[in-house]
PDB file of N, CA and C in Angstrom:
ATOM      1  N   UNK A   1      63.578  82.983 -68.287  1.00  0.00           N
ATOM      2  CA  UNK A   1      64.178  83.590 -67.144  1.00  0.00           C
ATOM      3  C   UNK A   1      65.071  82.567 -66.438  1.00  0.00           C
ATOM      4  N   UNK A   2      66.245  82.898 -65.752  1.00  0.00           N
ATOM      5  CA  UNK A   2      67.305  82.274 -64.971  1.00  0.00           C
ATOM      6  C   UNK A   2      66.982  82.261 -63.540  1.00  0.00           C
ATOM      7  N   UNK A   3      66.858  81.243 -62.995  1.00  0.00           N
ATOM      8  CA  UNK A   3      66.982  81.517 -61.418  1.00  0.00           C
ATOM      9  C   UNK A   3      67.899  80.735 -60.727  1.00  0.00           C
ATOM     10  N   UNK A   4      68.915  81.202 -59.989  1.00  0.00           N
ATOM     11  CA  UNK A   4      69.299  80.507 -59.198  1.00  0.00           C
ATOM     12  C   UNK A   4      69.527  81.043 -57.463  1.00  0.00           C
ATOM     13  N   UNK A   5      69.337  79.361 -56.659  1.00  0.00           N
ATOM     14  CA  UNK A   5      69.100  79.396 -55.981  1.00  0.00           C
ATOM     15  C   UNK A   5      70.767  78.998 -55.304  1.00  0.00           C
ATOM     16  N   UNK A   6      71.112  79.458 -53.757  1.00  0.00           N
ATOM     17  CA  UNK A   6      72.337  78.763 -53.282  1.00  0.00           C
ATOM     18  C   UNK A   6      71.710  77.716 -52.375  1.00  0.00           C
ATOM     19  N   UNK A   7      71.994  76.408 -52.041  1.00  0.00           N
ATOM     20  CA  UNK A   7      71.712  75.985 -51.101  1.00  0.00           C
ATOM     21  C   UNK A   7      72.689  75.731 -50.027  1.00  0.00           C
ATOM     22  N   UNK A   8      73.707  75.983 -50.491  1.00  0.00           N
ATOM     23  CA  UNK A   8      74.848  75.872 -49.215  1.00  0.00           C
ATOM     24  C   UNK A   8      76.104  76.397 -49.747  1.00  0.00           C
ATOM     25  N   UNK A   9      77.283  77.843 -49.680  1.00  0.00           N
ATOM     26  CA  UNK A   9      78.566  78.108 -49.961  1.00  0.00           C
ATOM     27  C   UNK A   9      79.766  77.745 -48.821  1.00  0.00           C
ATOM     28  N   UNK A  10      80.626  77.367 -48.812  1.00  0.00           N
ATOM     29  CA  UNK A  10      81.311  77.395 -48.347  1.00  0.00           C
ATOM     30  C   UNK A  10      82.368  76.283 -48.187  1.00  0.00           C
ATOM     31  N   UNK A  11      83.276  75.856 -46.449  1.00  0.00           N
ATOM     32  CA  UNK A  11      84.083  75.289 -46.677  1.00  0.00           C
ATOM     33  C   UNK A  11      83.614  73.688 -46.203  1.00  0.00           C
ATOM     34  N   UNK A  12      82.353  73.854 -46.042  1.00  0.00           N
ATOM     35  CA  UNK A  12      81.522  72.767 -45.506  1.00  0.00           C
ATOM     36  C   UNK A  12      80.803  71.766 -46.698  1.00  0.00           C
ATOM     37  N   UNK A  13      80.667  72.614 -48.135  1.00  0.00           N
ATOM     38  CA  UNK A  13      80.265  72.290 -48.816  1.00  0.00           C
ATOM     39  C   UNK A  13      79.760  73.376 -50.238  1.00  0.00           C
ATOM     40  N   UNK A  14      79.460  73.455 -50.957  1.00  0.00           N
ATOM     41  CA  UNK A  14      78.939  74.462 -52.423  1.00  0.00           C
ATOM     42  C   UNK A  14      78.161  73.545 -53.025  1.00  0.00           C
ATOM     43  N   UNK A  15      76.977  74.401 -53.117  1.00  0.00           N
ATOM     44  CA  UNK A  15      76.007  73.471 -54.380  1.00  0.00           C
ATOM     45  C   UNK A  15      74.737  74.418 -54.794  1.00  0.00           C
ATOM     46  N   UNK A  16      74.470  74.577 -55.629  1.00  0.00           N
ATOM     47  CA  UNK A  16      73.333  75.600 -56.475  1.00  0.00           C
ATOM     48  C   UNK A  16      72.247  74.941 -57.172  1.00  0.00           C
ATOM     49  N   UNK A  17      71.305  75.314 -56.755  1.00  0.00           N
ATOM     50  CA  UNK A  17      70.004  74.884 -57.848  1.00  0.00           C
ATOM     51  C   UNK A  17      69.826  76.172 -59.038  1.00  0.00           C
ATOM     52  N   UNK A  18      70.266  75.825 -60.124  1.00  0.00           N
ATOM     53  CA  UNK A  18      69.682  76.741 -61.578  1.00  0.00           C
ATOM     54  C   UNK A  18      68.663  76.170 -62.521  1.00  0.00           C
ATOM     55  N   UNK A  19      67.868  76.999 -62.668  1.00  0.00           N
ATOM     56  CA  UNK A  19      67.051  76.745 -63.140  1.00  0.00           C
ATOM     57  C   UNK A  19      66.177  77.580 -64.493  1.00  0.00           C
ATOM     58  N   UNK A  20      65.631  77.058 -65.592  1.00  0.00           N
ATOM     59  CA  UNK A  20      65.563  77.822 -67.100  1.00  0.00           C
ATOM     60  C   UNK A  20      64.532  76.937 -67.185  1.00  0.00           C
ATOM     61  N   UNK A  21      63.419  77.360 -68.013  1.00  0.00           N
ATOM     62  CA  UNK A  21      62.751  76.783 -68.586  1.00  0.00           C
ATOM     63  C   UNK A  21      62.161  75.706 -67.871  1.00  0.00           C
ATOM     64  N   UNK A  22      62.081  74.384 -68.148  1.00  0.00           N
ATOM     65  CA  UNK A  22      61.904  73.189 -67.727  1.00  0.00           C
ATOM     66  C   UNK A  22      63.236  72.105 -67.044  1.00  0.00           C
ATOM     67  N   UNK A  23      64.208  73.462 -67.632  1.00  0.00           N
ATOM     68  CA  UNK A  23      65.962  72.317 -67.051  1.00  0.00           C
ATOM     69  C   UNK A  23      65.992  72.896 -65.920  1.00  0.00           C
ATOM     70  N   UNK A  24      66.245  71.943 -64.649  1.00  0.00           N
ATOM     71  CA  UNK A  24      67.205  72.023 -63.523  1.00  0.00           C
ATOM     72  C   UNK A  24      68.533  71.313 -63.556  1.00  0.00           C
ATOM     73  N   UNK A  25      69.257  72.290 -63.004  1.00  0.00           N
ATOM     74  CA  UNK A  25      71.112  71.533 -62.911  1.00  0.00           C
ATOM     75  C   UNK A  25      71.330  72.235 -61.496  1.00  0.00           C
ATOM     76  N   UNK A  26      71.636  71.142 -60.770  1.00  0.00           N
ATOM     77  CA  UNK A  26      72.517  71.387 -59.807  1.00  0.00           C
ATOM     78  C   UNK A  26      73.917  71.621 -60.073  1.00  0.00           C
ATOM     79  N   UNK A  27      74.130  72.643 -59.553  1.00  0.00           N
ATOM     80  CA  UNK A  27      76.004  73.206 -59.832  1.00  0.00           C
ATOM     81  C   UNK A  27      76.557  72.794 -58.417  1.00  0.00           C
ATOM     82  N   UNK A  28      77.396  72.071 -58.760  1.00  0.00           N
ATOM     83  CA  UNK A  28      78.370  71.582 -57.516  1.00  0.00           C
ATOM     84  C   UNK A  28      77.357  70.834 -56.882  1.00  0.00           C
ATOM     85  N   UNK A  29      77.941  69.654 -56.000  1.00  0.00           N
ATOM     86  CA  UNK A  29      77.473  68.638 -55.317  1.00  0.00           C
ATOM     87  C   UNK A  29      78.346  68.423 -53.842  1.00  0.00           C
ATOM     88  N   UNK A  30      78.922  69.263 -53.286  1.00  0.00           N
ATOM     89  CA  UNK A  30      79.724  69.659 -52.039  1.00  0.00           C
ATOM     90  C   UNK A  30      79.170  69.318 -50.922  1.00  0.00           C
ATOM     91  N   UNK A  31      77.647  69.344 -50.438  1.00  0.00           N
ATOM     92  CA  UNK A  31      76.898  68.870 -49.190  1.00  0.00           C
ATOM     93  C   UNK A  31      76.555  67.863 -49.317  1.00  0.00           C
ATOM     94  N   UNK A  32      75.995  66.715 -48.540  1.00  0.00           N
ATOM     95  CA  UNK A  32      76.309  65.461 -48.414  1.00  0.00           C
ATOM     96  C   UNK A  32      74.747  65.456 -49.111  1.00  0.00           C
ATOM     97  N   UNK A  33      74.387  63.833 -49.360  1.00  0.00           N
ATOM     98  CA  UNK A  33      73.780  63.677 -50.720  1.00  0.00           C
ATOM     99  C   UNK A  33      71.982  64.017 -49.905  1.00  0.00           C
ATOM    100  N   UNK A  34      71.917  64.236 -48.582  1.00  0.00           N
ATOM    101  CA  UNK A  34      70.894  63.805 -47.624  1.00  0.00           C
ATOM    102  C   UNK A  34      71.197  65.572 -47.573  1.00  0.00           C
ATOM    103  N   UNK A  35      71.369  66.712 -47.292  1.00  0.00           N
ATOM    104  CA  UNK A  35      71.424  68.102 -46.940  1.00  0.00           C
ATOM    105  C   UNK A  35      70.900  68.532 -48.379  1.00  0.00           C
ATOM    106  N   UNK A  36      71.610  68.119 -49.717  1.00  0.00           N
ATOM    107  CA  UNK A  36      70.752  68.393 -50.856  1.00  0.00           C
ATOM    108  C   UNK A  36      69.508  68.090 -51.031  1.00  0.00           C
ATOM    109  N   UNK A  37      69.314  66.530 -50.801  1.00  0.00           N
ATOM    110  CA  UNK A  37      67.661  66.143 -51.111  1.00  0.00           C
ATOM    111  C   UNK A  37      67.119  67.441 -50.273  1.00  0.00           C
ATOM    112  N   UNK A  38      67.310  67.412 -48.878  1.00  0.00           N
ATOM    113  CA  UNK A  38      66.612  68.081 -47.828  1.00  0.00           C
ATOM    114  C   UNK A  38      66.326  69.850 -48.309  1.00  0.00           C
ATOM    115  N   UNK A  39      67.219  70.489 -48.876  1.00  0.00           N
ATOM    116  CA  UNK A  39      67.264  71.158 -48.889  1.00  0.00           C
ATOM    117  C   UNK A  39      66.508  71.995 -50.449  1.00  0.00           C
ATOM    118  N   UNK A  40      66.684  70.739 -50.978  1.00  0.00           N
ATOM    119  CA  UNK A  40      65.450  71.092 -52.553  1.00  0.00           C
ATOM    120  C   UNK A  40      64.278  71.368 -52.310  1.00  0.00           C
ATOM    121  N   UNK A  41      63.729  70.167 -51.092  1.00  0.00           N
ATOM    122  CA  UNK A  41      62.556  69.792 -50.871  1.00  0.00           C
ATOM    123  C   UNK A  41      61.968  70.974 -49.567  1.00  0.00           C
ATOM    124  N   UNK A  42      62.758  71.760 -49.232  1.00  0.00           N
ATOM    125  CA  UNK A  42      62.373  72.899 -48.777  1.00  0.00           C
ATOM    126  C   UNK A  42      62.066  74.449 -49.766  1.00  0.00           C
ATOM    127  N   UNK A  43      62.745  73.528 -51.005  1.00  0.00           N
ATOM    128  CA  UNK A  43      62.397  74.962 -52.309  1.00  0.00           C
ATOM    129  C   UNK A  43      60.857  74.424 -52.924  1.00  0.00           C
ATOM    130  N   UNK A  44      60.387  72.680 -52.616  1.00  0.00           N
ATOM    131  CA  UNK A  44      59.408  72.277 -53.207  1.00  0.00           C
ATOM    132  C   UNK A  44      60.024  71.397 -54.104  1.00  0.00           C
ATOM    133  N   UNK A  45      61.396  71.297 -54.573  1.00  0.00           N
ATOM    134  CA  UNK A  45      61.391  70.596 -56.164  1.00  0.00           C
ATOM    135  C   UNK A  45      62.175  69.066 -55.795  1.00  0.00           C
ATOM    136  N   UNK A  46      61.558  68.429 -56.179  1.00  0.00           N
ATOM    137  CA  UNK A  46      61.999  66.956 -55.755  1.00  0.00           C
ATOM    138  C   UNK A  46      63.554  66.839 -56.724  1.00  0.00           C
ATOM    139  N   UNK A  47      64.223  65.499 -55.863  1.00  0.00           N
ATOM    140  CA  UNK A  47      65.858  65.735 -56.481  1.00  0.00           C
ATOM    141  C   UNK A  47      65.454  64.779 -57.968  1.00  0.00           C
ATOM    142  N   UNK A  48      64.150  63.315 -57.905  1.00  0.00           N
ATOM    143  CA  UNK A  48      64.504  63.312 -59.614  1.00  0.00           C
ATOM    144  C   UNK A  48      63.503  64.049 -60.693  1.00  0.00           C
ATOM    145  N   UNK A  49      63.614  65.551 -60.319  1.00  0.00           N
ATOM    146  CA  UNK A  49      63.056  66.870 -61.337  1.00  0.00           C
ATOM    147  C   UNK A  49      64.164  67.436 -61.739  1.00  0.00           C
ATOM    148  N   UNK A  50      66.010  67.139 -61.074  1.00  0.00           N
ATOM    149  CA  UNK A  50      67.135  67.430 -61.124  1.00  0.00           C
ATOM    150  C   UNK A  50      67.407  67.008 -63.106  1.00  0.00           C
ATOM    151  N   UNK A  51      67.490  67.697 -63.994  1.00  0.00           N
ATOM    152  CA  UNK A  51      68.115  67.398 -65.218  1.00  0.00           C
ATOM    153  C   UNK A  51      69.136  66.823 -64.976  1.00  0.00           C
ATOM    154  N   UNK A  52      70.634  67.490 -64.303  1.00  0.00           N
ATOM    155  CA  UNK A  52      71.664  67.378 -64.552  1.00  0.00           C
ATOM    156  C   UNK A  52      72.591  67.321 -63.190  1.00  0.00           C
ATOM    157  N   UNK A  53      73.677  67.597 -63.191  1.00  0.00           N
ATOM    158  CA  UNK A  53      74.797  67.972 -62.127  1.00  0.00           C
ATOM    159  C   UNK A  53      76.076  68.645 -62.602  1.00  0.00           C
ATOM    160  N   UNK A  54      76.316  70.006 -62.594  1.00  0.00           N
ATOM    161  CA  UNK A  54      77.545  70.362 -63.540  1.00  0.00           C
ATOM    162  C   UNK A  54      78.616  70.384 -62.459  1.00  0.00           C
ATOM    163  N   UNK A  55      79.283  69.866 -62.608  1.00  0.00           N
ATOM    164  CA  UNK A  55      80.466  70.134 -61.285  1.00  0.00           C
ATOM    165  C   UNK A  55      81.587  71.384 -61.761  1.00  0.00           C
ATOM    166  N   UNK A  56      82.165  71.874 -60.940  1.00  0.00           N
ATOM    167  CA  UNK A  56      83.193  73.025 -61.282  1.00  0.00           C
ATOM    168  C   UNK A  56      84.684  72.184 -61.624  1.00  0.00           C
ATOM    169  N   UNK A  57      84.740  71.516 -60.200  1.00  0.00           N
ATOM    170  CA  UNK A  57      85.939  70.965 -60.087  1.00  0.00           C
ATOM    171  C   UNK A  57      86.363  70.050 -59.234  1.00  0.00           C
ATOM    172  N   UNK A  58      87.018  69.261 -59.212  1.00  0.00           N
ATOM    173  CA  UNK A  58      86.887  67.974 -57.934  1.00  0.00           C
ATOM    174  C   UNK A  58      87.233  68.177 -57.032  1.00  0.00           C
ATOM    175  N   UNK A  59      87.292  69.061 -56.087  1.00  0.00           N
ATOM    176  CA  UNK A  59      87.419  68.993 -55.027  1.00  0.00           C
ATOM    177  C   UNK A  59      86.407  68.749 -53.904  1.00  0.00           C
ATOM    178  N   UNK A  60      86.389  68.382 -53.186  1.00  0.00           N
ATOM    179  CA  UNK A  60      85.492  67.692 -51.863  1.00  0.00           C
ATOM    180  C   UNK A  60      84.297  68.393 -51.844  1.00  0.00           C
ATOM    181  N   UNK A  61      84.693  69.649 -51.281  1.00  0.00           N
ATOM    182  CA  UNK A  61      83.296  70.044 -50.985  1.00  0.00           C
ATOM    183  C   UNK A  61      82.654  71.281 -52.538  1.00  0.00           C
ATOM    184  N   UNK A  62      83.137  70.218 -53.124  1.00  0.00           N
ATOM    185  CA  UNK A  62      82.064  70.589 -54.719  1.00  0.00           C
ATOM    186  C   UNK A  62      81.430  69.634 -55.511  1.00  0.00           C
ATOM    187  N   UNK A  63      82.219  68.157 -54.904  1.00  0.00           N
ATOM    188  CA  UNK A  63      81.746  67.133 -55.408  1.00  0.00           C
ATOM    189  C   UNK A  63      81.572  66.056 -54.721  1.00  0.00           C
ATOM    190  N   UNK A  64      81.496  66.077 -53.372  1.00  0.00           N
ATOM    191  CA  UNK A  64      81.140  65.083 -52.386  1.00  0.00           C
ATOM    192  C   UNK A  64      80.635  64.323 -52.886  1.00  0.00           C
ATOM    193  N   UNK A  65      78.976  64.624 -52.479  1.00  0.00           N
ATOM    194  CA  UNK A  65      77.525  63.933 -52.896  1.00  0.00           C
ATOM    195  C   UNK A  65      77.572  63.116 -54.412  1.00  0.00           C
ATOM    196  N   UNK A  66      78.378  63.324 -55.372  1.00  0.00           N
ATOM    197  CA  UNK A  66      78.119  63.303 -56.659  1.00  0.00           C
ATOM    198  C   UNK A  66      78.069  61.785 -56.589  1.00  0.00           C
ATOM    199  N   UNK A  67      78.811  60.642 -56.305  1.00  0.00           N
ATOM    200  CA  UNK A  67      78.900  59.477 -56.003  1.00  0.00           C
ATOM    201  C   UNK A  67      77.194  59.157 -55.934  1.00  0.00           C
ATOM    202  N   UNK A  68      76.976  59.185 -54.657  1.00  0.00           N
ATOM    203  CA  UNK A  68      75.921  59.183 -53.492  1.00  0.00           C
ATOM    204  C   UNK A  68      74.338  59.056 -55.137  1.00  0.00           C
ATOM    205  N   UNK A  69      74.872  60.785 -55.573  1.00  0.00           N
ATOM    206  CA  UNK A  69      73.201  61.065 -56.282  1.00  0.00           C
ATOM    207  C   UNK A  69      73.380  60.776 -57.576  1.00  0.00           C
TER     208      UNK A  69
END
């Protein structure tokens, strides 16, 4: 089964927790690297349970944090 979660859309930032099996990938990294941790850890899943990071595209608020995590 697929789940995904949004943790933040917009012009402030984009970033998604998906999740399959045993893989997590964060899609987009747009909120600052401290609003992601925070905001996993309100789903329960710590950020190094994170597999991956797929980014869309470089722009700011899709790939802020990516540096940072």
């Amino acid at each position: 089964m697929l789940r995904l979660t949004t943790l933040g859309s917009g012009s402030a930032g984009n970033s998604a927790l998906v999740e399959s099996g045993g893989t997590r990938l964060l899609l987009d990294a747009g909120l600052s690297a401290k609003q992601i941790r925070l905001r996993l850890e309100a789903l329960d899943v710590a950020l190094d349970s994170i597999s991956g990071v797929l980014i869309t595209h470089e722009h700011i608020d899709h790939a802020g944090a990516l540096a940072v995590l």
